[in-house]
C-alpha atoms as a PDB file:
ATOM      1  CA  UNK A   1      57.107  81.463   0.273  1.00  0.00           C
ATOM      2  CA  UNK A   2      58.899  84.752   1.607  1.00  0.00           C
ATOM      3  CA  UNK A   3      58.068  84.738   5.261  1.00  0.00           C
ATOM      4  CA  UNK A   4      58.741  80.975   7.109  1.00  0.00           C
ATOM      5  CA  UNK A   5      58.876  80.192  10.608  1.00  0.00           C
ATOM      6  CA  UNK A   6      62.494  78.677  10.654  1.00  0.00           C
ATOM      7  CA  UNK A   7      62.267  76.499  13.993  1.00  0.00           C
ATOM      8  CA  UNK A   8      60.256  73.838  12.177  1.00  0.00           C
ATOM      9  CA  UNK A   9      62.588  73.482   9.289  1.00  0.00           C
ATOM     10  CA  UNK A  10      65.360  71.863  11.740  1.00  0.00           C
ATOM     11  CA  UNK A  11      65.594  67.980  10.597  1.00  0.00           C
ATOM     12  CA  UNK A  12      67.931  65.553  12.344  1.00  0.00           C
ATOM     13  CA  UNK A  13      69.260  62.165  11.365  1.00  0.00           C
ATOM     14  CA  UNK A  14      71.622  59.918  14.078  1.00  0.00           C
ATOM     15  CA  UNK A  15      73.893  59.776  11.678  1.00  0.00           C
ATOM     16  CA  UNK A  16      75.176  62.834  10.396  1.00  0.00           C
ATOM     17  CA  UNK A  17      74.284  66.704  10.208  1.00  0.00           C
ATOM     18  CA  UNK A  18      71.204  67.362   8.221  1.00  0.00           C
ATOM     19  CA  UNK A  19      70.707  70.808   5.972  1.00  0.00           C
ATOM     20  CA  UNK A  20      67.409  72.312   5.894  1.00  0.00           C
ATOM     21  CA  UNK A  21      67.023  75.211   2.646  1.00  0.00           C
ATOM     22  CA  UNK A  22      65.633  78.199   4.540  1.00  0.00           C
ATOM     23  CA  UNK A  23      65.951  80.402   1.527  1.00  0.00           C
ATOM     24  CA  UNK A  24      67.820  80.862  -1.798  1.00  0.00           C
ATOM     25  CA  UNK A  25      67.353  83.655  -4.364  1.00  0.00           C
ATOM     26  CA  UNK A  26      70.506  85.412  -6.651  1.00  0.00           C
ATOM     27  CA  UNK A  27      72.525  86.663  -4.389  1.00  0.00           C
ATOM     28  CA  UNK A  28      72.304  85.082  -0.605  1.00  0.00           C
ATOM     29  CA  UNK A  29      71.579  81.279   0.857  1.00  0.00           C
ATOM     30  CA  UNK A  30      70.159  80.755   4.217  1.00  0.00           C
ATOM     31  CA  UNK A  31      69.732  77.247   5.643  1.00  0.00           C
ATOM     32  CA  UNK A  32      69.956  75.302   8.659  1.00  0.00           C
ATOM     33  CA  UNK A  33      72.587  72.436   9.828  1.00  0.00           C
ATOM     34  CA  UNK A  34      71.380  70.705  12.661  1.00  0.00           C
ATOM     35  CA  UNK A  35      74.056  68.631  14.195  1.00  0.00           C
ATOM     36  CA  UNK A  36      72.927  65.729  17.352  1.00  0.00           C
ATOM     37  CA  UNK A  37      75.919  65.542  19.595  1.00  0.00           C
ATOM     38  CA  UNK A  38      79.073  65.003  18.582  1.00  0.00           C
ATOM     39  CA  UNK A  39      78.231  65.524  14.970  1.00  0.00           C
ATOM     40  CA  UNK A  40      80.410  67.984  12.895  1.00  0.00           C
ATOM     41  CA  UNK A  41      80.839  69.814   9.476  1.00  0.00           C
ATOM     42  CA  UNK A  42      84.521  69.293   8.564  1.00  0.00           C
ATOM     43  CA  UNK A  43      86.823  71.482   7.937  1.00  0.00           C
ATOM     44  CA  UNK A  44      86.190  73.159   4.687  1.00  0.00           C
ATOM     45  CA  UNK A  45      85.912  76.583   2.865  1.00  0.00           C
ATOM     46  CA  UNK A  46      84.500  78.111  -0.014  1.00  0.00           C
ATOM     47  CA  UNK A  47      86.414  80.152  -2.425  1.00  0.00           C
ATOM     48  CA  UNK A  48      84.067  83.217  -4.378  1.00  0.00           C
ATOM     49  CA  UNK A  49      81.662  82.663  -1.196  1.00  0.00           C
ATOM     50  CA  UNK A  50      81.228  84.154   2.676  1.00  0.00           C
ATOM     51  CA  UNK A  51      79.739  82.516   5.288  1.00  0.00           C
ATOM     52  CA  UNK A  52      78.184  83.240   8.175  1.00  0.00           C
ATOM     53  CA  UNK A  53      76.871  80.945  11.333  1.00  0.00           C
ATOM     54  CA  UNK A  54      74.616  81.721  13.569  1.00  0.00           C
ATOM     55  CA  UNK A  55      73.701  79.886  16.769  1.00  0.00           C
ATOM     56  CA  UNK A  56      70.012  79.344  16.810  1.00  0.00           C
ATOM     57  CA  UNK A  57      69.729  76.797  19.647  1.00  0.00           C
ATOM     58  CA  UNK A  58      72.596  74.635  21.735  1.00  0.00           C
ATOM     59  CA  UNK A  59      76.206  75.233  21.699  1.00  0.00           C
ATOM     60  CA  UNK A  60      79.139  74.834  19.275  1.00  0.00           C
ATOM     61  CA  UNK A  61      82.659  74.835  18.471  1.00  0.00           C
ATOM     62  CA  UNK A  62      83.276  76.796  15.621  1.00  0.00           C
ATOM     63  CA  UNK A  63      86.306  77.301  14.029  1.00  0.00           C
ATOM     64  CA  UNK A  64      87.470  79.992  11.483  1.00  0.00           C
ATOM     65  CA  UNK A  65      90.996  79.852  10.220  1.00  0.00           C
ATOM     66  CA  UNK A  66      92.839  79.044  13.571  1.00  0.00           C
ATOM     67  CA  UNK A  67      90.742  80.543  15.469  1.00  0.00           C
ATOM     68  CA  UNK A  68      88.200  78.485  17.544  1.00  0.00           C
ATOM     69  CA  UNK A  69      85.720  79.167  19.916  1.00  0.00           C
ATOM     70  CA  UNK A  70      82.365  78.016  22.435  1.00  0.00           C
ATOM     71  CA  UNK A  71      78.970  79.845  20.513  1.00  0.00           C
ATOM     72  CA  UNK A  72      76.198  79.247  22.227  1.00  0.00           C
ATOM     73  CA  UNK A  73      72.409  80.345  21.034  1.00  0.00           C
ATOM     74  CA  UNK A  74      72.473  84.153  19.702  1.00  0.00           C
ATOM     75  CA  UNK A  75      76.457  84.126  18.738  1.00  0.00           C
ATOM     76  CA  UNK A  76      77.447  84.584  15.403  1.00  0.00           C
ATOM     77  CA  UNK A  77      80.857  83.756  13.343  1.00  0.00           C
ATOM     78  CA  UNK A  78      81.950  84.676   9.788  1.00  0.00           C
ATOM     79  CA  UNK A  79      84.078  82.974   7.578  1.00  0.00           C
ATOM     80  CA  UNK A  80      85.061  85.222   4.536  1.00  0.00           C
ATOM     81  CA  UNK A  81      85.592  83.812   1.261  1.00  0.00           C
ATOM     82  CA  UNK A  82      88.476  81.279   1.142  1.00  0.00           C
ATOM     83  CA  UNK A  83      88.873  80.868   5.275  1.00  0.00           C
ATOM     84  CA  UNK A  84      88.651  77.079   6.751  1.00  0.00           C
ATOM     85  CA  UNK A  85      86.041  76.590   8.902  1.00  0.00           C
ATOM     86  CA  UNK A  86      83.826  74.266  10.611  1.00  0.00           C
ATOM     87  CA  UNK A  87      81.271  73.414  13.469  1.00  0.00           C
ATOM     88  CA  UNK A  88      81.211  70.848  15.905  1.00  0.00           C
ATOM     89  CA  UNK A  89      78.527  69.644  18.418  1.00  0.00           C
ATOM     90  CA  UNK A  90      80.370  68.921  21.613  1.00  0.00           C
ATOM     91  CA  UNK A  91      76.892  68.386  23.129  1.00  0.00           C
ATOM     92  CA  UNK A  92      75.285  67.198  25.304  1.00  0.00           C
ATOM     93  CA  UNK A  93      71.898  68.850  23.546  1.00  0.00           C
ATOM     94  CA  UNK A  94      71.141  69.393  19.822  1.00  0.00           C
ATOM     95  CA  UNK A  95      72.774  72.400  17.569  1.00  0.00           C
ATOM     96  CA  UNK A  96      70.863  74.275  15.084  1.00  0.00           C
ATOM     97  CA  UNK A  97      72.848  76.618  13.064  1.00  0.00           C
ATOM     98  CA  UNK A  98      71.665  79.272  10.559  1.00  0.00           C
ATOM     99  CA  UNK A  99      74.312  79.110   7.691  1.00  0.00           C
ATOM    100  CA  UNK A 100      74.335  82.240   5.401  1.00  0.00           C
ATOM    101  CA  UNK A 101      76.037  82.268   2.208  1.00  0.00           C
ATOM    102  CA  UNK A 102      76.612  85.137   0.095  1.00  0.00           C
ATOM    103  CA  UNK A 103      76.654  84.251  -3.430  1.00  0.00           C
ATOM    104  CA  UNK A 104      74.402  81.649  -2.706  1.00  0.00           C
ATOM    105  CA  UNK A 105      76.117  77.747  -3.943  1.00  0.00           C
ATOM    106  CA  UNK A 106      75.174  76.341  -6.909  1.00  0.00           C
ATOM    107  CA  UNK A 107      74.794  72.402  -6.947  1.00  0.00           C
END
């Protein structure tokens, strides 16, 4: 399916960030990572690969190479191929993140 409505794809688990595929072809990944709070992604990158977040609902610390920062719903960040980075849910509501990736992973 092409055309999804993305809200309903947001799964959560009390124990640790879920991932929700949105969409994968050749050449881009989209999915979700819906954190409860105080859940995180650690720190991490992805060499050959970009990423970008963007806030879809809630707040969350984000953090690309030292830099760190508060997005709430409608912010964006981009890690570029080879940059740490990670997200954390501070809370005290529920984070849902679109994560892009451009080539998309291959597990």
């Amino acid at each position: 399916m092409f055309v999804k409505k993305v809200a309903g794809l947001a799964t959560f688990s009390p124990d640790k960030m879920t991932k929700s595929t949105v969409a994968q072809g050749d050449f881009l990944f989209a999915g979700l990572n819906s954190f409860e709070p105080g859940q995180e992604h650690a720190l991490h990158a992805h060499p050959g690969q970009d990423k970008l977040y963007f806030i879809l609902e809630g707040s969350g610390v984000v953090q690309v190479g030292e830099e760190s920062e508060l997005l709430s719903a409608g912010d964006a960040a981009f890690a570029p191929s080879g940059v740490v980075h990670s997200i954390r849910n501070p809370g005290p509501g529920r984070l849902v993140v679109m994560a892009i990736l451009a080539p998309p992973p291959h597990w």
